[in-house]
C-alpha atoms as a PDB file:
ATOM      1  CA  UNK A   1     -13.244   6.492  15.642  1.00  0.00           C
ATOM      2  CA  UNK A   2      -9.966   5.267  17.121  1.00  0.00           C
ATOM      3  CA  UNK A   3      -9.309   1.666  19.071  1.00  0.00           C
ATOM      4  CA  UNK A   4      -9.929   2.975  22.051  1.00  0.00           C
ATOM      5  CA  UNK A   5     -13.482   3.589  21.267  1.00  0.00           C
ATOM      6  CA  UNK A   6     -14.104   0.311  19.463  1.00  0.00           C
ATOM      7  CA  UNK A   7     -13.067  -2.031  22.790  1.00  0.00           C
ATOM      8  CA  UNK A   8     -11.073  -5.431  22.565  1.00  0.00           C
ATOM      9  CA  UNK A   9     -14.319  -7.119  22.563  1.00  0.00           C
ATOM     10  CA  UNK A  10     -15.389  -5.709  19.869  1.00  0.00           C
ATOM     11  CA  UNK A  11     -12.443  -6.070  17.651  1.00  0.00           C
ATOM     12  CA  UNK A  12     -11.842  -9.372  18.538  1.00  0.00           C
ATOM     13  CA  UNK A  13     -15.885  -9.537  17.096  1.00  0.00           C
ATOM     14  CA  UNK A  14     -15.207  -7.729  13.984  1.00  0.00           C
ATOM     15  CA  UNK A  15     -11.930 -10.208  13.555  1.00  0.00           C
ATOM     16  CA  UNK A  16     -13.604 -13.212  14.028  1.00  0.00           C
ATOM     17  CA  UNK A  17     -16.532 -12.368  11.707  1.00  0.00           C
ATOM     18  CA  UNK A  18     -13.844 -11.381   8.920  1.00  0.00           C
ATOM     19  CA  UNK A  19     -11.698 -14.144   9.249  1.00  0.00           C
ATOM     20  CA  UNK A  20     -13.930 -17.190  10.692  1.00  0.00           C
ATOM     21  CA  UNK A  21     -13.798 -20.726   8.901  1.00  0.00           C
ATOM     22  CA  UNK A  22     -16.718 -22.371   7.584  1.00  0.00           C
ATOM     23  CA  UNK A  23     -17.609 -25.454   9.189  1.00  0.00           C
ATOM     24  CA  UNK A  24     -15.492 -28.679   8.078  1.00  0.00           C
ATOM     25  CA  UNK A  25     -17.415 -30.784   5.864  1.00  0.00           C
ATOM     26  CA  UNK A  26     -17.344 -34.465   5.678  1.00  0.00           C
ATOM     27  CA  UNK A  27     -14.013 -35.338   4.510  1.00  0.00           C
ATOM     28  CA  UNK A  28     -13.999 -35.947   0.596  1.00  0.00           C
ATOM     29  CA  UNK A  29     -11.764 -38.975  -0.416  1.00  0.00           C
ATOM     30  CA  UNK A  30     -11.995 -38.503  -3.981  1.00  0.00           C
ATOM     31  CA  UNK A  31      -9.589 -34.764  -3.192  1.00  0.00           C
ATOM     32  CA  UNK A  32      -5.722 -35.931  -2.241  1.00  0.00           C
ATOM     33  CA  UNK A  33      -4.646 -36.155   1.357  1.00  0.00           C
ATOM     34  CA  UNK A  34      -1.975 -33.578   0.543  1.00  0.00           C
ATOM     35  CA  UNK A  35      -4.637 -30.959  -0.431  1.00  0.00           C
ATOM     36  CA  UNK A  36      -7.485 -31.534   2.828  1.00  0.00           C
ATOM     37  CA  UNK A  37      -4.782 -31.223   4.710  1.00  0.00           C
ATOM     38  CA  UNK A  38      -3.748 -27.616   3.120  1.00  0.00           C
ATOM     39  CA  UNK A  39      -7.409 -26.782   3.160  1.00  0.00           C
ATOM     40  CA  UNK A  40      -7.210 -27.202   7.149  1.00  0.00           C
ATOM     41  CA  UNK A  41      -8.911 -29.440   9.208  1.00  0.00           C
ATOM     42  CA  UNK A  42      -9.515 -26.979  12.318  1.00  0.00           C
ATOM     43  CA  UNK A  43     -11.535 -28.031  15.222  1.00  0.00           C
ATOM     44  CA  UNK A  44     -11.271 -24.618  17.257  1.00  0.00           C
ATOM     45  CA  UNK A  45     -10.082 -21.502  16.393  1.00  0.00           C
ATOM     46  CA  UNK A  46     -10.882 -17.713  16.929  1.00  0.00           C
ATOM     47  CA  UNK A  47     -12.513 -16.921  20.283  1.00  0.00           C
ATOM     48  CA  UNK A  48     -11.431 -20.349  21.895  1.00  0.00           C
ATOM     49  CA  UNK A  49      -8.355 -20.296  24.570  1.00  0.00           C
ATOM     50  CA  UNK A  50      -6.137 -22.141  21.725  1.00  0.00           C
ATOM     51  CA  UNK A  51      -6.690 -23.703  18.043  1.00  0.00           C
ATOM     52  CA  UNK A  52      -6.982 -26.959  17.978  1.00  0.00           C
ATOM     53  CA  UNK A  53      -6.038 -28.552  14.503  1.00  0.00           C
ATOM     54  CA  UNK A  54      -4.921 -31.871  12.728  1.00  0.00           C
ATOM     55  CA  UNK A  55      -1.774 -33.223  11.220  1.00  0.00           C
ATOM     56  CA  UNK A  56      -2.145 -36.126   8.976  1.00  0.00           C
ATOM     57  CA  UNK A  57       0.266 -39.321  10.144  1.00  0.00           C
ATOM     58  CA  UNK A  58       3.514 -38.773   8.179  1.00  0.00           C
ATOM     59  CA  UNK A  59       4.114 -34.735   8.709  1.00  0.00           C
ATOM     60  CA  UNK A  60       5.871 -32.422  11.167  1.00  0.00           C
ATOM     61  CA  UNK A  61       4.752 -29.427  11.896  1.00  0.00           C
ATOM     62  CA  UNK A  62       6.738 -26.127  11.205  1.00  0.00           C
ATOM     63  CA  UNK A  63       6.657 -22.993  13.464  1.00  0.00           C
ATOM     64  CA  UNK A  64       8.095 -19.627  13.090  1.00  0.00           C
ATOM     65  CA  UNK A  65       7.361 -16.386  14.209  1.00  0.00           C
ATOM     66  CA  UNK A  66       8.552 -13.031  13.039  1.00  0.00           C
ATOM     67  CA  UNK A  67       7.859  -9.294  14.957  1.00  0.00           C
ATOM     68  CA  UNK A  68       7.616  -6.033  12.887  1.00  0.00           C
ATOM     69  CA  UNK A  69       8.195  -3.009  15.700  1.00  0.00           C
ATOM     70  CA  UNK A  70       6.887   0.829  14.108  1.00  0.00           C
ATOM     71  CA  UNK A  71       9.811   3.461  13.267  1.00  0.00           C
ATOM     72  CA  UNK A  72      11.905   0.061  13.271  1.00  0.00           C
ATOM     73  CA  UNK A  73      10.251  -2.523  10.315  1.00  0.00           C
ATOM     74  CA  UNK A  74       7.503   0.242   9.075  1.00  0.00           C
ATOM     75  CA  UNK A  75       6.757   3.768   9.229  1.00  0.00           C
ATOM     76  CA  UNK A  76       3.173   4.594  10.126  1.00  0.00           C
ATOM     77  CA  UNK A  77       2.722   7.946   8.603  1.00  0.00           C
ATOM     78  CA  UNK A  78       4.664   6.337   4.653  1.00  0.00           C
ATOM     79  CA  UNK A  79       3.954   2.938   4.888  1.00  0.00           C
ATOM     80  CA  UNK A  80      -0.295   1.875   4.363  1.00  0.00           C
ATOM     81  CA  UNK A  81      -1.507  -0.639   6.694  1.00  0.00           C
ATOM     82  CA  UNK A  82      -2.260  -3.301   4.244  1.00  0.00           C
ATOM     83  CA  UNK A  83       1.276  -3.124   3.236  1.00  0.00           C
ATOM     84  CA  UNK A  84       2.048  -3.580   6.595  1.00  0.00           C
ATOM     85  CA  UNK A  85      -0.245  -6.383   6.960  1.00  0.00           C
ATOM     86  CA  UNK A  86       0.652  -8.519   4.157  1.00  0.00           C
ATOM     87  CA  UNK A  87       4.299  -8.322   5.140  1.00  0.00           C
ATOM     88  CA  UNK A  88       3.937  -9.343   8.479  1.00  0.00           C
ATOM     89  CA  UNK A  89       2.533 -12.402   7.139  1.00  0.00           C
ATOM     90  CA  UNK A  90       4.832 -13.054   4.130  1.00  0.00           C
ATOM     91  CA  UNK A  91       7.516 -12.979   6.522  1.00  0.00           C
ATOM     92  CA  UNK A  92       6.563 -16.342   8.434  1.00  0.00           C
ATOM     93  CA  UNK A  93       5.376 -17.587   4.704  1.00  0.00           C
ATOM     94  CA  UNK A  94       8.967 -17.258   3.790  1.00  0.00           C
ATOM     95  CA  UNK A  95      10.526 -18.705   6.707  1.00  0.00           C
ATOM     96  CA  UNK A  96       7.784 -21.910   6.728  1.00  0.00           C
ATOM     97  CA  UNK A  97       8.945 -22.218   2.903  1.00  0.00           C
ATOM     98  CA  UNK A  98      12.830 -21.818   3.206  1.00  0.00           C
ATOM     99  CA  UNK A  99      12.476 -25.076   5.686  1.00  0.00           C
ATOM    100  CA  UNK A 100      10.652 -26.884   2.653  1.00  0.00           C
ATOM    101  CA  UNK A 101       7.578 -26.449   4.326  1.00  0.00           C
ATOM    102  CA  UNK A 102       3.686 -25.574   3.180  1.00  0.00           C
ATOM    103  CA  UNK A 103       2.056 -22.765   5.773  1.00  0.00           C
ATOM    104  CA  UNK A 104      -1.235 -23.717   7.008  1.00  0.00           C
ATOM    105  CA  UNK A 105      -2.456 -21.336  10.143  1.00  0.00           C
ATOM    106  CA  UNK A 106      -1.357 -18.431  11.815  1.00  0.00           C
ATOM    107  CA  UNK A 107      -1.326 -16.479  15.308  1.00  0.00           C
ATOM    108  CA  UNK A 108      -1.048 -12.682  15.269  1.00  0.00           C
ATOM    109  CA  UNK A 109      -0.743 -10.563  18.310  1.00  0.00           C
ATOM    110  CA  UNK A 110      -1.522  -6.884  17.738  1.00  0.00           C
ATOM    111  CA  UNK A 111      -0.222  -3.896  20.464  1.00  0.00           C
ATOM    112  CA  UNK A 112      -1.271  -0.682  19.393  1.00  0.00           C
ATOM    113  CA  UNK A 113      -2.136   3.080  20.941  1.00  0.00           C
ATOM    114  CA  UNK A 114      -5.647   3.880  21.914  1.00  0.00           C
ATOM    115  CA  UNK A 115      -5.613   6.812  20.448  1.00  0.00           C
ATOM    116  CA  UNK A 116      -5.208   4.705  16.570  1.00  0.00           C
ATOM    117  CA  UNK A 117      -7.570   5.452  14.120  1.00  0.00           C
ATOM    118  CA  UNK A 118      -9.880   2.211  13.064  1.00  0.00           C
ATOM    119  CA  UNK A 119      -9.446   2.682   9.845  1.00  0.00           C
ATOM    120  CA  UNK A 120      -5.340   2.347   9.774  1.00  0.00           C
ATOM    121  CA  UNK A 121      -6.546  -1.525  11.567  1.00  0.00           C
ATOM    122  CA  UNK A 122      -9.210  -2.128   8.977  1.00  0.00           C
ATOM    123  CA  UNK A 123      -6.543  -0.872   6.278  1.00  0.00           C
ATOM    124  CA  UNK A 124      -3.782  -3.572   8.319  1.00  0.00           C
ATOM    125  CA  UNK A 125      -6.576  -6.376   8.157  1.00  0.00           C
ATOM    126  CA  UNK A 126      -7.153  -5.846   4.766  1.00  0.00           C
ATOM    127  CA  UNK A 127      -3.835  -6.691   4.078  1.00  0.00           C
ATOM    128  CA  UNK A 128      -3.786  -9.716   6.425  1.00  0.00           C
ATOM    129  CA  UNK A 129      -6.809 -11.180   4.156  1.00  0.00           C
ATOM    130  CA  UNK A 130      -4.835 -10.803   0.925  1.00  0.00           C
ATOM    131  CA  UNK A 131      -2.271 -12.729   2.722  1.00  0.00           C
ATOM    132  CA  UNK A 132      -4.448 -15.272   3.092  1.00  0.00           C
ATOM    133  CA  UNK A 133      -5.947 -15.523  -0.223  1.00  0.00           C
ATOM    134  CA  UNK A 134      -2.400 -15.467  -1.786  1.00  0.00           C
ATOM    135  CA  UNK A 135      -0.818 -18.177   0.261  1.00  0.00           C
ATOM    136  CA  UNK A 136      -4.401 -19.906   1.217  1.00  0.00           C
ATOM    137  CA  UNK A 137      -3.503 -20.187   4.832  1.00  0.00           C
ATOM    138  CA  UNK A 138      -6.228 -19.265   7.725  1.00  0.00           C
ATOM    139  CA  UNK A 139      -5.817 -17.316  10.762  1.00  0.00           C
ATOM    140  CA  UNK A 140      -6.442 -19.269  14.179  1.00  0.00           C
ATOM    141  CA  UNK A 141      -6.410 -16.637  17.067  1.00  0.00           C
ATOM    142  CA  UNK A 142      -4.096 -14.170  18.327  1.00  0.00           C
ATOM    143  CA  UNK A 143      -4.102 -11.344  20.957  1.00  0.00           C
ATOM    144  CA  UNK A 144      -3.711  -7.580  21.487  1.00  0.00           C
ATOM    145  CA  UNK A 145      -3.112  -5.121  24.100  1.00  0.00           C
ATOM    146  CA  UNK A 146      -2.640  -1.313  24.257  1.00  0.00           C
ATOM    147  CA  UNK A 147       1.550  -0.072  23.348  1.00  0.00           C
ATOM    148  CA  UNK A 148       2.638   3.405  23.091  1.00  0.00           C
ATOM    149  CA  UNK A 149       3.611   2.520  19.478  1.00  0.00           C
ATOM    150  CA  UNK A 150       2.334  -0.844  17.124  1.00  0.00           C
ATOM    151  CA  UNK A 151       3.482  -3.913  17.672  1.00  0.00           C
ATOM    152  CA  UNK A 152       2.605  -6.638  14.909  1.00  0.00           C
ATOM    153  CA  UNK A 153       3.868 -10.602  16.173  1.00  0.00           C
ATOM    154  CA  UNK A 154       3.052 -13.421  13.997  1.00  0.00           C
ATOM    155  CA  UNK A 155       3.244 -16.900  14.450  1.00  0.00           C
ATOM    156  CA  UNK A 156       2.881 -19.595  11.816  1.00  0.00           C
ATOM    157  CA  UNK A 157       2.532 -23.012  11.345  1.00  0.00           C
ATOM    158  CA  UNK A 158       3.146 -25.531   8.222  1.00  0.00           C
ATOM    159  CA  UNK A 159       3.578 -28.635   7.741  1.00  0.00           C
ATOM    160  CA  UNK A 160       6.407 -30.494   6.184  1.00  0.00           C
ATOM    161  CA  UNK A 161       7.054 -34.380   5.469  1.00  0.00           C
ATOM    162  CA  UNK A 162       8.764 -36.071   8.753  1.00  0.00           C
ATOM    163  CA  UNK A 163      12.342 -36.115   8.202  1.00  0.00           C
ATOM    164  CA  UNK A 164      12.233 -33.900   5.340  1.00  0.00           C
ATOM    165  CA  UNK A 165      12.388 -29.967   6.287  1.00  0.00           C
ATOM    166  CA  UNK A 166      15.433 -28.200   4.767  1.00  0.00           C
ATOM    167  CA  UNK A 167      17.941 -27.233   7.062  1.00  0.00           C
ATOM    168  CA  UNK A 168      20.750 -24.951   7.244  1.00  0.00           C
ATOM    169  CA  UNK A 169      23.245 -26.877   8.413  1.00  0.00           C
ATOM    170  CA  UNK A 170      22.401 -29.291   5.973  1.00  0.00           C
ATOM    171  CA  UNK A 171      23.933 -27.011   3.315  1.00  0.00           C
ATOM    172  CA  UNK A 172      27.159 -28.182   1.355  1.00  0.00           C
ATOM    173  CA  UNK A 173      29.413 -27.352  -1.167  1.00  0.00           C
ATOM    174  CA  UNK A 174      27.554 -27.560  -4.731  1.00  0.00           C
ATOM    175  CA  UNK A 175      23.886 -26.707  -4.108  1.00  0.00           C
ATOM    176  CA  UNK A 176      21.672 -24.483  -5.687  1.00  0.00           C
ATOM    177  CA  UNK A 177      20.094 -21.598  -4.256  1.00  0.00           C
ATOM    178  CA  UNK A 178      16.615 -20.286  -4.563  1.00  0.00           C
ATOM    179  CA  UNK A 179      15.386 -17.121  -3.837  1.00  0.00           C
ATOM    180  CA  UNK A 180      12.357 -14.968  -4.651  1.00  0.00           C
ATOM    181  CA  UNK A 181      11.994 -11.011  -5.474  1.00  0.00           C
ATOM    182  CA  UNK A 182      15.228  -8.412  -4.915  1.00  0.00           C
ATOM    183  CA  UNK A 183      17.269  -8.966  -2.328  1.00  0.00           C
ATOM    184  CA  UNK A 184      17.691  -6.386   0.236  1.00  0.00           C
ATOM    185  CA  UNK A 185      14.777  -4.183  -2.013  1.00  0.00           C
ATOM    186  CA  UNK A 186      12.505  -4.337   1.456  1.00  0.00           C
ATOM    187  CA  UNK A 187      15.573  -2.600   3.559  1.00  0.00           C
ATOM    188  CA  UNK A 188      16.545  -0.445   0.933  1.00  0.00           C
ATOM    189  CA  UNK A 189      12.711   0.741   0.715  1.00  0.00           C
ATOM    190  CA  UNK A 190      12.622   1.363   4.263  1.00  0.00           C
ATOM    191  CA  UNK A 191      15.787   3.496   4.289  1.00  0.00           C
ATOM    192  CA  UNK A 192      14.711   5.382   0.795  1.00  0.00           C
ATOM    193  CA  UNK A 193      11.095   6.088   2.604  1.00  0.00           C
ATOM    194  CA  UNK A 194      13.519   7.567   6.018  1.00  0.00           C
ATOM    195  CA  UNK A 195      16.391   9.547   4.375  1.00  0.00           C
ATOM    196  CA  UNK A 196      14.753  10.810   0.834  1.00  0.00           C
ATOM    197  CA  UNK A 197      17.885   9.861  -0.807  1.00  0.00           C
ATOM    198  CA  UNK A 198      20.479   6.562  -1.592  1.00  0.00           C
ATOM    199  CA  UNK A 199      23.556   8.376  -2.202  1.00  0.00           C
ATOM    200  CA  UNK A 200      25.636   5.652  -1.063  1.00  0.00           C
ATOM    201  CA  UNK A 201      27.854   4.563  -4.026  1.00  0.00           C
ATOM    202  CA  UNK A 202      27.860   0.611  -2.866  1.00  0.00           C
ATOM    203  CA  UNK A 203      24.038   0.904  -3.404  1.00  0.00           C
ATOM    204  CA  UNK A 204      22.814   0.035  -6.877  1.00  0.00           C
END
C-alpha cells in the first residue's frame, strides 16, 4: 500500500495515535520546576491549527529548524527510514544543545511521492519515536503534502535560561570546545554509500 492510498487524513490519524500526549496531570510540586517543565506542559497539540505550550517565568525559548532533501542528505534506496528519521531529529537536538539549550517539542513537515510505499513512512516514524525516547522531547504537529521526491523539515523548540544561550559570537580566545561523535563521519557516510570508494588521500 503506498501514501497515496492511505490519504492525509488518515496519516495524520495514524500520527496522532502514535505520537499523542497523555493528558497533563495536576502539577506535582514535590518533582523540580526544571524537570515539569522538560516533561512538557502542552495544552494543544496534534490535530489543532498550532501547539499551544508553557514556558516557566525565567526561560527563553530556542528554535531551530533543519531540512534533509533525498539524493541530497539521504539516499532512499541505501539509507532505512528510521535512520532517516532519527537524524532529522538529532539535527535540531544538536543545534537546540550547541546554544546551551534543553529541546522540548518539535514540528515536522513531511513531502513525499504518492506512489511511496507505507511501510518506508512507518520505517521513518519509527525512527522519529526513538528520537523521542532518546532525547525525551514530544512531537506537537507538523504538515505534509505530495513532492516528486521526500522532503523531511523539522522544527524544534527548547528552552534555555534568559540571558544564558551560548552564542557564537560570544566565542574568544581560550575556550574549550565540545563536541560529540566523529566529525564529518555523517558526510563521509553519505559519499562512501554514493561512490563505493574513499580514495581520496586527505581522507582518513
Amino acid at each position: 500500500m503506498n501514501l497515496r492510498d492511505i490519504g492525509e487524513g488518515a496519516l495524520i490519524r495514524k500520527i496522532r495515535e502514535r505520537f499523542a500526549l497523555p493528558p497533563l496531570p495536576p502539577p506535582d510540586r514535590s518533582v523540580p520546576e526544571a524537570r515539569r517543565v522538560k516533561a512538557g506542559e502542552v495544552h494543544a497539540g496534534i490535530g489543532d491549527d498550532a501547539a499551544v505550550f508553557d514556558l516557566p517565568p525565567g526561560y527563553s525559548a530556542v528554535f531551530c529548524s533543519d531540512l534533509l532533501a533525498e539524493n541530497t542528505h539521504f539516499l532512499r534506496n541505501l539509507h532505512p527510514p528510521d535512520s532517516v528519521g532519527y537524524k532529522s531529529i538529532a539535527a535540531n537536538v544538536s543545534d537546540v544543545a550547541a546554544m546551551g539549550g534543553i529541546p522540548m517539542h518539535f514540528l515536522i513537515s513531511l513531502a513525499a511521492p504518492g506512489d511511496l510505499d507505507f511501510s518506508w513512512i512507518e520505517g521513518f516514524l519509527d525512527g522519529v519515536e526513538r528520537a523521542c525516547r532518546d532525547f525525551e522531547i514530544s512531537l506537537l504537529g507538523g504538515d505534509s503534502s505530495s513532492a516528486g521526491s521526500i522532503f523531511v523539515d523539522v522544527s524544534m523548540i527548547g528552552r534555555v535560561r534568559s540571558s544564558q544561550a551560548i552564542r557564537r559570537s560570544g566565542a574568544k580566545s581560550g575556550d574549550a570546545v565540545y563536541v560529540t561523535g566523529r566529525l564529518g563521519s555523517s558526510a563521509l557516510g553519505l559519499r562512501l554509500l554514493k561512490t563505493g570508494t574513499l580514495d581520496d588521500p586527505a581522507v582518513r
